[in-house]
Protein backbone atom coordinates (compact mmCIF):
# COMPACT_ATOMS: atom_id res chain seq x y z
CA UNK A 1 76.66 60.13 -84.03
CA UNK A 2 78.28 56.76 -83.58
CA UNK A 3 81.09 56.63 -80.64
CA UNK A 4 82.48 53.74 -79.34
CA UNK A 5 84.69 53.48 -75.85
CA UNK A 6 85.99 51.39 -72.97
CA UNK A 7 87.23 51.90 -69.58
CA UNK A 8 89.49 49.30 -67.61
CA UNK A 9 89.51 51.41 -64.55
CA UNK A 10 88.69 48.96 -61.79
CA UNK A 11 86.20 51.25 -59.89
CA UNK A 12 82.74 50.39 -61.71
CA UNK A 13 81.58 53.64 -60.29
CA UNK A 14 84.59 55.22 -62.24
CA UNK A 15 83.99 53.11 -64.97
CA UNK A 16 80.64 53.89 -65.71
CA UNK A 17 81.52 57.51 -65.28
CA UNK A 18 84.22 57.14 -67.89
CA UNK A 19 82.33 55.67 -70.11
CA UNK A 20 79.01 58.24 -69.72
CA UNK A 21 81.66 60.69 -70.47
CA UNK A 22 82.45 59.85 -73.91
CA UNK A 23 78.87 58.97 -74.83
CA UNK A 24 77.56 62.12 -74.06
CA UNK A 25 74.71 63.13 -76.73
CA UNK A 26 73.93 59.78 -77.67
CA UNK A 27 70.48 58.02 -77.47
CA UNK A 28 71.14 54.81 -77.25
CA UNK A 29 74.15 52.87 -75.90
CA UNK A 30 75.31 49.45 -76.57
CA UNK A 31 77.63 48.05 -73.40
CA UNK A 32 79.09 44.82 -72.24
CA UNK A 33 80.62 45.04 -68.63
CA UNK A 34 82.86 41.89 -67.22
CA UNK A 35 81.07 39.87 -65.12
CA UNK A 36 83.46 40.54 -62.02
CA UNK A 37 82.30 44.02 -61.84
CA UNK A 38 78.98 45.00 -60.04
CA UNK A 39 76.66 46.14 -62.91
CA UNK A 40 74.28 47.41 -60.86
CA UNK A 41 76.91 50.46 -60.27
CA UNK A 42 78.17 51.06 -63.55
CA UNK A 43 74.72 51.43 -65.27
CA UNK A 44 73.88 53.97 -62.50
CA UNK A 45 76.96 56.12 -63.00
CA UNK A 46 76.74 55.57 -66.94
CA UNK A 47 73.07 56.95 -66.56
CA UNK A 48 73.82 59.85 -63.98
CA UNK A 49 77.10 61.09 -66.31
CA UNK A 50 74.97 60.82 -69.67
CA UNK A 51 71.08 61.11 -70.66
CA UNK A 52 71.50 57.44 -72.43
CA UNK A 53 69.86 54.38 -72.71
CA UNK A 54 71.76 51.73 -71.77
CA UNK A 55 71.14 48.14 -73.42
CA UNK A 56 73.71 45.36 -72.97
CA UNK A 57 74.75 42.22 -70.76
CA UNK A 58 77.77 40.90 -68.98
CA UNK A 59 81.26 39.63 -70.79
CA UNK A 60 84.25 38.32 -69.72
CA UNK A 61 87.13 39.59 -72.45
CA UNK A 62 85.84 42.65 -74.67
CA UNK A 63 87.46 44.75 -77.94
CA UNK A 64 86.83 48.14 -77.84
CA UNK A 65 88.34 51.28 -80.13
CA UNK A 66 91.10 48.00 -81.37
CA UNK A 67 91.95 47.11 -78.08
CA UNK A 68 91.20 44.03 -76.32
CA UNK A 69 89.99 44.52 -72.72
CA UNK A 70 90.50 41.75 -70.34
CA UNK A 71 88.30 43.52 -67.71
CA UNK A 72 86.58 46.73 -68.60
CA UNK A 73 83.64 47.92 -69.93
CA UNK A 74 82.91 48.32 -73.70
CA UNK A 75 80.34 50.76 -74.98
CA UNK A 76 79.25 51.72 -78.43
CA UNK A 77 76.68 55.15 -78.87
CA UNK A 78 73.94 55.97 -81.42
CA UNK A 79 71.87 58.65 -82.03
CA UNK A 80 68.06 58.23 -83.34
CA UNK A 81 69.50 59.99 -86.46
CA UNK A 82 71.05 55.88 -86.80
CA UNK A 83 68.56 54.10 -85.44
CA UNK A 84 65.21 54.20 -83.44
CA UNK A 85 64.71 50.90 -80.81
CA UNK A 86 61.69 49.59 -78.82
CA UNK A 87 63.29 47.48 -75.57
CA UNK A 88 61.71 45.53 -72.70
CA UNK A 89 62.84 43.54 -70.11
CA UNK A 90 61.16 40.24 -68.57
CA UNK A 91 61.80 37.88 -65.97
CA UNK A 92 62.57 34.50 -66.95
CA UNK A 93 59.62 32.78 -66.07
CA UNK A 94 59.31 29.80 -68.96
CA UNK A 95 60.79 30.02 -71.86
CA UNK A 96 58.30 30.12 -74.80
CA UNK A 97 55.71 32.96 -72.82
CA UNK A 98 59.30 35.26 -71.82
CA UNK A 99 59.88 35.12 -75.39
CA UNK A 100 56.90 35.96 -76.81
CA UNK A 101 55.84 39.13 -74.11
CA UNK A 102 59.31 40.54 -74.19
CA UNK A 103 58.79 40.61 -77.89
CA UNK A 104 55.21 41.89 -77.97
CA UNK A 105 56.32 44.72 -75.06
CA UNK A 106 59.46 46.28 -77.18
CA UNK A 107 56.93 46.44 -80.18
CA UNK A 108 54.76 48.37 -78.10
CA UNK A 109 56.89 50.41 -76.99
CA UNK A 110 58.79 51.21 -80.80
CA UNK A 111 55.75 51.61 -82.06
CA UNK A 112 54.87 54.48 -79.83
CA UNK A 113 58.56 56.34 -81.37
CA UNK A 114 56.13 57.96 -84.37
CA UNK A 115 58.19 61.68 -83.78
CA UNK A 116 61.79 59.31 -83.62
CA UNK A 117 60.63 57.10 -86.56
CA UNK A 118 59.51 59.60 -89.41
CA UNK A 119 62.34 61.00 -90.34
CA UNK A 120 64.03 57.09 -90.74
CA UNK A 121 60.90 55.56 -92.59
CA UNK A 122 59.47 56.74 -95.72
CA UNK A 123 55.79 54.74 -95.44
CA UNK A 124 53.73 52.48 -93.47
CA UNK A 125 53.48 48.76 -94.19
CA UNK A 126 52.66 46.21 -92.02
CA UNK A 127 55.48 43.95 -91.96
CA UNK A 128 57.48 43.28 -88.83
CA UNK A 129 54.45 42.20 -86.50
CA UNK A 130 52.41 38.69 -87.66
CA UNK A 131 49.50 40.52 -85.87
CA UNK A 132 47.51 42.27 -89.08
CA UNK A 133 46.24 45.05 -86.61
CA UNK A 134 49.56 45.68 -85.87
CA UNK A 135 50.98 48.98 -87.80
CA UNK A 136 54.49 49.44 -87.77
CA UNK A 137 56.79 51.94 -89.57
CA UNK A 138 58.49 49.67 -92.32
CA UNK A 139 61.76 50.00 -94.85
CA UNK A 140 64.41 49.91 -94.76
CA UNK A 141 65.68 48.18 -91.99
CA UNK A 142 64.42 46.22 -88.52
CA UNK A 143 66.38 44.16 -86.53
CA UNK A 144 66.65 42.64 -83.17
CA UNK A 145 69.18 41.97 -80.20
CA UNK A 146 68.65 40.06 -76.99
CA UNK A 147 70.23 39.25 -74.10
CA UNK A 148 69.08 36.03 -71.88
CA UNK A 149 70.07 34.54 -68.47
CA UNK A 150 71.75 31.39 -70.49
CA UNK A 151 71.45 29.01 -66.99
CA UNK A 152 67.85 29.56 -66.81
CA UNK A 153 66.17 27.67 -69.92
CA UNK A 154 66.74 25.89 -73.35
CA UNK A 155 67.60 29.35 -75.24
CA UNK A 156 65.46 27.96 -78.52
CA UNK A 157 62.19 27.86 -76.35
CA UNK A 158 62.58 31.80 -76.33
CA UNK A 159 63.59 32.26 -79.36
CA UNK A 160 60.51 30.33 -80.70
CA UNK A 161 58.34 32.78 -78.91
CA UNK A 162 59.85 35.54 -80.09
CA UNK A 163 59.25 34.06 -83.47
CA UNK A 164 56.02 33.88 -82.96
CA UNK A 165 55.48 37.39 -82.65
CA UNK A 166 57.63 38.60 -84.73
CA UNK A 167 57.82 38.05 -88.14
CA UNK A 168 60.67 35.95 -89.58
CA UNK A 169 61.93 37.98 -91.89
CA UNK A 170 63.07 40.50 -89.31
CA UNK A 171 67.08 39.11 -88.12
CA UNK A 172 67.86 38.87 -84.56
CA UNK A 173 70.81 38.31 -83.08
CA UNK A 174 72.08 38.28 -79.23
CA UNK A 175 73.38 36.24 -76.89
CA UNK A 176 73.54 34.65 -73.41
CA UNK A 177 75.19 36.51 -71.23
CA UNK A 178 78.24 35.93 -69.70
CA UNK A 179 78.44 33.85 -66.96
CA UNK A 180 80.81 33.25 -63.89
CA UNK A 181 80.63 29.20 -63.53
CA UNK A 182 82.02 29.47 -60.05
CA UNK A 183 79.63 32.44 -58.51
CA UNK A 184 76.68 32.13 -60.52
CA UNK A 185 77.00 35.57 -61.55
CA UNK A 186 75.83 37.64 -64.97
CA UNK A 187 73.87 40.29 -66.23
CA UNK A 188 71.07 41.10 -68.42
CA UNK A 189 71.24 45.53 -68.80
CA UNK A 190 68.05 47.74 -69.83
CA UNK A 191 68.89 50.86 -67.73
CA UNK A 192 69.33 48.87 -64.85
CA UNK A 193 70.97 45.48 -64.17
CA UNK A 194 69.40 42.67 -63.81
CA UNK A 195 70.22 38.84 -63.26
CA UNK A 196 66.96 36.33 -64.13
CA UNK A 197 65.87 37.98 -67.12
CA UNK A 198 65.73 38.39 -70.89
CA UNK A 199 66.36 41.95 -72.74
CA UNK A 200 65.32 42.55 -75.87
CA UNK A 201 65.41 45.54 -78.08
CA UNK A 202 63.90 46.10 -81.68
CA UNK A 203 65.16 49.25 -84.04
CA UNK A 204 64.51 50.36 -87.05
CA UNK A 205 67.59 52.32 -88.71
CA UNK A 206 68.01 53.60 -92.05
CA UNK A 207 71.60 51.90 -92.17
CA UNK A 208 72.69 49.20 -94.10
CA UNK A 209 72.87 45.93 -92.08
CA UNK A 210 75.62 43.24 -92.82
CA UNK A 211 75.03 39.91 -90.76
CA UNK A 212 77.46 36.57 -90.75
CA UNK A 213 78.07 33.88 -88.69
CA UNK A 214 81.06 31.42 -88.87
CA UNK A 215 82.38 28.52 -86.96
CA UNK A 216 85.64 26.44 -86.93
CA UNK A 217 86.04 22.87 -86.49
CA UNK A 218 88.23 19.51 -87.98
CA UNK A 219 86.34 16.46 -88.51
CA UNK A 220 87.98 13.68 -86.41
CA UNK A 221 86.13 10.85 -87.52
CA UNK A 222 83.64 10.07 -90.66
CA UNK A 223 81.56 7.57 -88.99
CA UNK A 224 78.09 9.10 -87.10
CA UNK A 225 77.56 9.00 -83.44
CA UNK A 226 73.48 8.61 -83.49
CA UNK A 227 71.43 10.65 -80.21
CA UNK A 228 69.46 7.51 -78.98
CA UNK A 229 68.64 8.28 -76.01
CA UNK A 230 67.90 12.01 -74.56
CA UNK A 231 66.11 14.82 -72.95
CA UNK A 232 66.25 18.43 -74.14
CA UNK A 233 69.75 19.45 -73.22
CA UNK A 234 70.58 16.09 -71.86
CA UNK A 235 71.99 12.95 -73.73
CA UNK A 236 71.55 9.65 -72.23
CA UNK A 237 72.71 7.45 -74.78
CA UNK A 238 75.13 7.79 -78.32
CA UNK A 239 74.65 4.22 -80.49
CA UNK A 240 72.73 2.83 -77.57
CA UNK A 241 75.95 2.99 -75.14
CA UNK A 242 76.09 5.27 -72.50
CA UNK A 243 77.34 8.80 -73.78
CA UNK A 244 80.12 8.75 -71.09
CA UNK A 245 81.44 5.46 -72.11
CA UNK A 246 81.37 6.77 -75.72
CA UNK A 247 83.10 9.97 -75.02
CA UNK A 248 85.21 8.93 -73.02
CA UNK A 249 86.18 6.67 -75.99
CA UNK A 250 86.56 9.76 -78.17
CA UNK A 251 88.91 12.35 -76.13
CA UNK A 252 90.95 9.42 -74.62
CA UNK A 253 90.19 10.32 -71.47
CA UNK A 254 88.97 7.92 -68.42
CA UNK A 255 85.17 8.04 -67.31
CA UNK A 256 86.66 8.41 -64.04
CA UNK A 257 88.45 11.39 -64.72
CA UNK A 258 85.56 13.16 -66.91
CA UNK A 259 82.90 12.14 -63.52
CA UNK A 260 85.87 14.04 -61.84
CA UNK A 261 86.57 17.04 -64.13
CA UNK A 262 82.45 17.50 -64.24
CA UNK A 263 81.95 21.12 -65.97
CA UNK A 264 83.67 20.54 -69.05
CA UNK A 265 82.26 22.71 -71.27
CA UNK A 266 85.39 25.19 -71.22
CA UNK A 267 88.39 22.56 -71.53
CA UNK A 268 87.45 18.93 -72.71
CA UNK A 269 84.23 19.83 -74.12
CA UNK A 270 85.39 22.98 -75.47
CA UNK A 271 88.38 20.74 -77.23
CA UNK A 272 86.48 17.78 -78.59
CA UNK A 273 82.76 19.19 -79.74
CA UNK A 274 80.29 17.24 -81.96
CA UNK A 275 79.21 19.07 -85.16
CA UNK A 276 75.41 18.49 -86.89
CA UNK A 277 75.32 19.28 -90.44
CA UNK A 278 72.32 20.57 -92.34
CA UNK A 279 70.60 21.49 -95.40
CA UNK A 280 73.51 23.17 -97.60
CA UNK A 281 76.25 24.60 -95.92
CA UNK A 282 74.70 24.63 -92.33
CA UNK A 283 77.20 23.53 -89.64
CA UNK A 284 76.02 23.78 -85.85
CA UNK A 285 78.37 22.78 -83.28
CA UNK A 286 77.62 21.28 -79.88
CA UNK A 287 79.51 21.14 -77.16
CA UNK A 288 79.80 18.48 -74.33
CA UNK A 289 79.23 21.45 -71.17
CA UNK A 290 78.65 18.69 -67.97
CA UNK A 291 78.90 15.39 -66.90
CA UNK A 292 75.96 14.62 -64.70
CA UNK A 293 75.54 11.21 -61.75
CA UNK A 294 73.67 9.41 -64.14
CA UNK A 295 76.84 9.05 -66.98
CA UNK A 296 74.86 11.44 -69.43
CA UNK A 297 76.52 14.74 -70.61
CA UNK A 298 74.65 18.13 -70.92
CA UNK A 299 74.92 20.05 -73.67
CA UNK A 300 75.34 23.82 -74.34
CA UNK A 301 72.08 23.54 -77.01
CA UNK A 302 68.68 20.94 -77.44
CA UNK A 303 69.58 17.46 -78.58
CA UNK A 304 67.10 15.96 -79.84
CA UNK A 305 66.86 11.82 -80.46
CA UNK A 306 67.99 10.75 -83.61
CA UNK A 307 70.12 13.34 -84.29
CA UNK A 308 73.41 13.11 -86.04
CA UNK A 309 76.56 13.90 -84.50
CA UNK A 310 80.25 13.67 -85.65
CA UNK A 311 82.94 13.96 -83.51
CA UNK A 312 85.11 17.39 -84.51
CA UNK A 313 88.45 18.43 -82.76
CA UNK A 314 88.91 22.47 -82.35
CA UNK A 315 91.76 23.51 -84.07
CA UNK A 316 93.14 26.87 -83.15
CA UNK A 317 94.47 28.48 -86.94
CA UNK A 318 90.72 27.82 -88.26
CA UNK A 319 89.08 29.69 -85.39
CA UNK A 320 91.22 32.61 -86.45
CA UNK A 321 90.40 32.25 -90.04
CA UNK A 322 86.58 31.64 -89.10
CA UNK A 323 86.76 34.77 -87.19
CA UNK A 324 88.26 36.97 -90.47
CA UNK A 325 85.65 35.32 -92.56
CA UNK A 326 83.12 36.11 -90.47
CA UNK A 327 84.02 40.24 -90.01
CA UNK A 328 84.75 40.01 -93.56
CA UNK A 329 81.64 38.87 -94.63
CA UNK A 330 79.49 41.09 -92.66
CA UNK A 331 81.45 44.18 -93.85
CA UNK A 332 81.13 43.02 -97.11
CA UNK A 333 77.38 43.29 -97.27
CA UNK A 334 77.72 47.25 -96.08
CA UNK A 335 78.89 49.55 -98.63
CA UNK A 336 80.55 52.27 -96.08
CA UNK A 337 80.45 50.24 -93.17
CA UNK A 338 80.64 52.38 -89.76
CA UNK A 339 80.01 49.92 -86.81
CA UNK A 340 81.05 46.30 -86.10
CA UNK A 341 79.50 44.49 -83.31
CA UNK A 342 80.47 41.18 -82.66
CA UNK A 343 79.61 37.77 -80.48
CA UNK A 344 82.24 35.16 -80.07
CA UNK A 345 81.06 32.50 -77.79
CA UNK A 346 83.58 31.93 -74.61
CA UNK A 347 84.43 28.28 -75.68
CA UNK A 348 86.39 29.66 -78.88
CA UNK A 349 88.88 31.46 -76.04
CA UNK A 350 88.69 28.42 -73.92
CA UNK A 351 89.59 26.51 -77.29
CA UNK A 352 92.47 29.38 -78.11
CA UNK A 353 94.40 28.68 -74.34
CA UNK A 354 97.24 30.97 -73.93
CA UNK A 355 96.73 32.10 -77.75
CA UNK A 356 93.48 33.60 -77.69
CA UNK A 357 94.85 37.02 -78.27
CA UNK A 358 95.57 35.85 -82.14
CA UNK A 359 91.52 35.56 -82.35
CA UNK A 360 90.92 39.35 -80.80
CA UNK A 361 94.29 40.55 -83.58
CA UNK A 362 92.14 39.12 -86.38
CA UNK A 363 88.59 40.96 -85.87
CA UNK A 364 90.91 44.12 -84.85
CA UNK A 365 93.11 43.45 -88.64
CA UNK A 366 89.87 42.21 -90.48
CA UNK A 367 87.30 45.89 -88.96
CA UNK A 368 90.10 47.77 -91.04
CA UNK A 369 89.08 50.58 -88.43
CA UNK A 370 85.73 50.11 -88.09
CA UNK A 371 84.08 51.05 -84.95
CA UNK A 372 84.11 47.27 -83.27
CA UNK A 373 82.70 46.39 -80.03
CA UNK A 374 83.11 42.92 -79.31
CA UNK A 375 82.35 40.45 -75.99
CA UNK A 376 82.51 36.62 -75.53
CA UNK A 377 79.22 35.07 -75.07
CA UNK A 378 77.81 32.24 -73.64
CA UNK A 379 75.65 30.89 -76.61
CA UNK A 380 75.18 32.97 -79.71
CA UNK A 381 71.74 34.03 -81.37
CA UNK A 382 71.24 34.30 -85.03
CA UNK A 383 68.09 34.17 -86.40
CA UNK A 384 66.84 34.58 -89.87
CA UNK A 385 63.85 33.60 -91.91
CA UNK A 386 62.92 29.96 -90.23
CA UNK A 387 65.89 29.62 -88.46
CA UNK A 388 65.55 30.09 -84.73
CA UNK A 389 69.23 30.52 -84.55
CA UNK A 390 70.83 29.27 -81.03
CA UNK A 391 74.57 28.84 -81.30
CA UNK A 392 77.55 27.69 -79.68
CA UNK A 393 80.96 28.06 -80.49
CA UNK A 394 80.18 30.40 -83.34
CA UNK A 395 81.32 34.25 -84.10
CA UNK A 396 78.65 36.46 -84.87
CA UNK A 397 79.71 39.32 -86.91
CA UNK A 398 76.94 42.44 -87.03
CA UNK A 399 78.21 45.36 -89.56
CA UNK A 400 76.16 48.38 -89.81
CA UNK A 401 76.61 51.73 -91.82
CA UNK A 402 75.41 53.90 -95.09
């Protein structure tokens, strides 16, 4: 059984209600709810309509059964004849240890599925834990999703001790979860709601698992902007000037007026990012998100010294073509696909202005029907292999079927 739904009603108790209602029978739900709703009531109402397990985070915009919802909630059901999952929840208390014990707990816990698991799995092999006295159910498929309170730590410290745990060859993606810059406000779900924590689930499934990630970007100028001077997040210093003098230089607009505008990870920032390039055909992007007292600008992801920047410009006809690419290429990898779950980090829409609609028209033309669910994110994980995998302004594209 795979369903997925939505409900814009603006009652969250009706909502959730709505929403229970159509995902009646199934196991395990998948659900983003926007961030101006109180989550705390629609996982209650979803939970007292339907015996499910409810896994998710807060969004702002949403696509659901090929419909974009500007403020709803967007669900997507599976039974354990699709996949078996092992989920925890822990407050956000350091990085590195969150990561690690919310990945050791939702082991634990899949591991104790044996009943759920054997039909899936055909044999045992110790594969998916780096602990050797660790026996878990193995082939064909694991994979992992998480959802983090993106304000409360550098996302790659948690995703390094989730690596640590588990082993690398098991894919994880996720996401920080939407957040309301002017209340504060966003969720992390696991049957209940929660606000200062990290979610993470691990299933096995014997479906076919297509994974992509894509992001968009024109290269404004050839010559490197080298990170001389920073801390974590924060960069003091881009060719040994002061990285407000040299972005101001860049976007053409004032210090002054940046020290005024602040948070600008959603319009300048989002507008004028700074790309990395890596081994092969690895792009990250990295936005500009706040102009602090001190003339440095935060950043959505770690910046390390020495690192190489380029100044990009967004550029609104490749972020729709990034975003069929990225559907495409994930559905590509699935030879019946059935389900399409997708991140797009919010500074793509804030990129898009008053055309971000054409981005939502292009995962709804590209799914050719799939079952999508979609919500914008704020920072995108994908992490395979040695790659710890935190994103932003990338789509994340997650197919699944036989």
């Amino acid at each position: 059984m795979l369903v997925s739904c939505f409900s814009d009603d603006s009652d969250p108790v009706r909502a959730g209600e709505s929403v229970g209602r159509k995902l009646d029978g199934c196991e395990y739900s998948l659900v983003f709810v926007n961030h101006t709703y109180d989550a705390h009531k629609v996982v209650k109402a979803m939970r007292e309509t339907c015996n499910t397990m409810v896994f998710g985070c807060s969004s702002s915009y949403g696509i659901s059964d090929e419909n974009l919802v500007e403020r709803g909630v967007c669900a997507l059901g599976f039974s354990s004849r699709e996949l078996v999952g092992g989920f925890a929840a822990e407050p956000m208390n350091g990085g590195y240890e969150c990561g690690r014990s919310v990945a050791e707990r939702a082991f634990s816990e899949l591991s104790t599925e044996r009943d759920r698991l054997t039909p899936i799995f055909a044999r045992y092999n110790a594969i998916v834990s780096n602990m050797p006295e660790k026996i878990a159910l193995s082939k064909p498929y694991f994979y992992m999703m998480d959802f983090i309170n993106p304000m409360r730590f550098a996302d790659e410290d948690f995703l390094h001790g989730v690596r640590d745990f588990i082993n690398p060859t098991v894919p994880l993606v996720g996401a920080g979860s939407f957040t309301d810059v002017h209340t504060g406000r966003n969720y992390q779900i696991l049957n209940e709601a929660y606000s200062d924590s990290a979610v993470l689930g691990i299933f096995a499934t014997n479906k076919s698992i297509g994974l992509s990630s894509e992001v968009a970007f024109v290269l404004r100028d050839p010559s490197p902007y080298i990170v001389t001077k920073a801390l974590n997040n924060r960069v003091y210093e881009l060719n040994y000037r002061p990285a407000l003098e040299v972005y101001s230089g860049i976007t053409g607009r004032s210090s002054a007026e940046l020290r005024e505008e602040r948070t600008i990870a959603y319009s300048t920032g989002a507008e004028y990012p700074f790309v990395v390039f890596g081994p092969g055909d690895k792009v990250l992007m990295k936005y500009p998100a706040m102009v602090n007292d001190d003339d440095s600008i935060t950043f959505g992801t770690k910046t390390a010294d020495g690192s190489v920047l380029f100044s990009a410009k967004n550029d609104r006809k490749k972020m729709i073509e990034s975003a069929t690419k990225a559907v495409k290429q994930a559905l590509k990898d699935v030879r019946v696909p059935q389900v399409l779950v997708i991140f797009d980090c919010w500074q793509r829409l804030a990129a898009m202005g008053e055309e971000y609609e054409k981005e939502a028209e292009a995962i709804i033309n590209a799914a050719h029907g799939v079952n999508t669910i979609a919500t914008y994110t704020m920072g995108e994980h994908f992490s395979m292999g040695t790659m710890r995998g935190h994103r932003n302004g990338s789509i994340v594209a997650v197919a699944m079927g036989d």
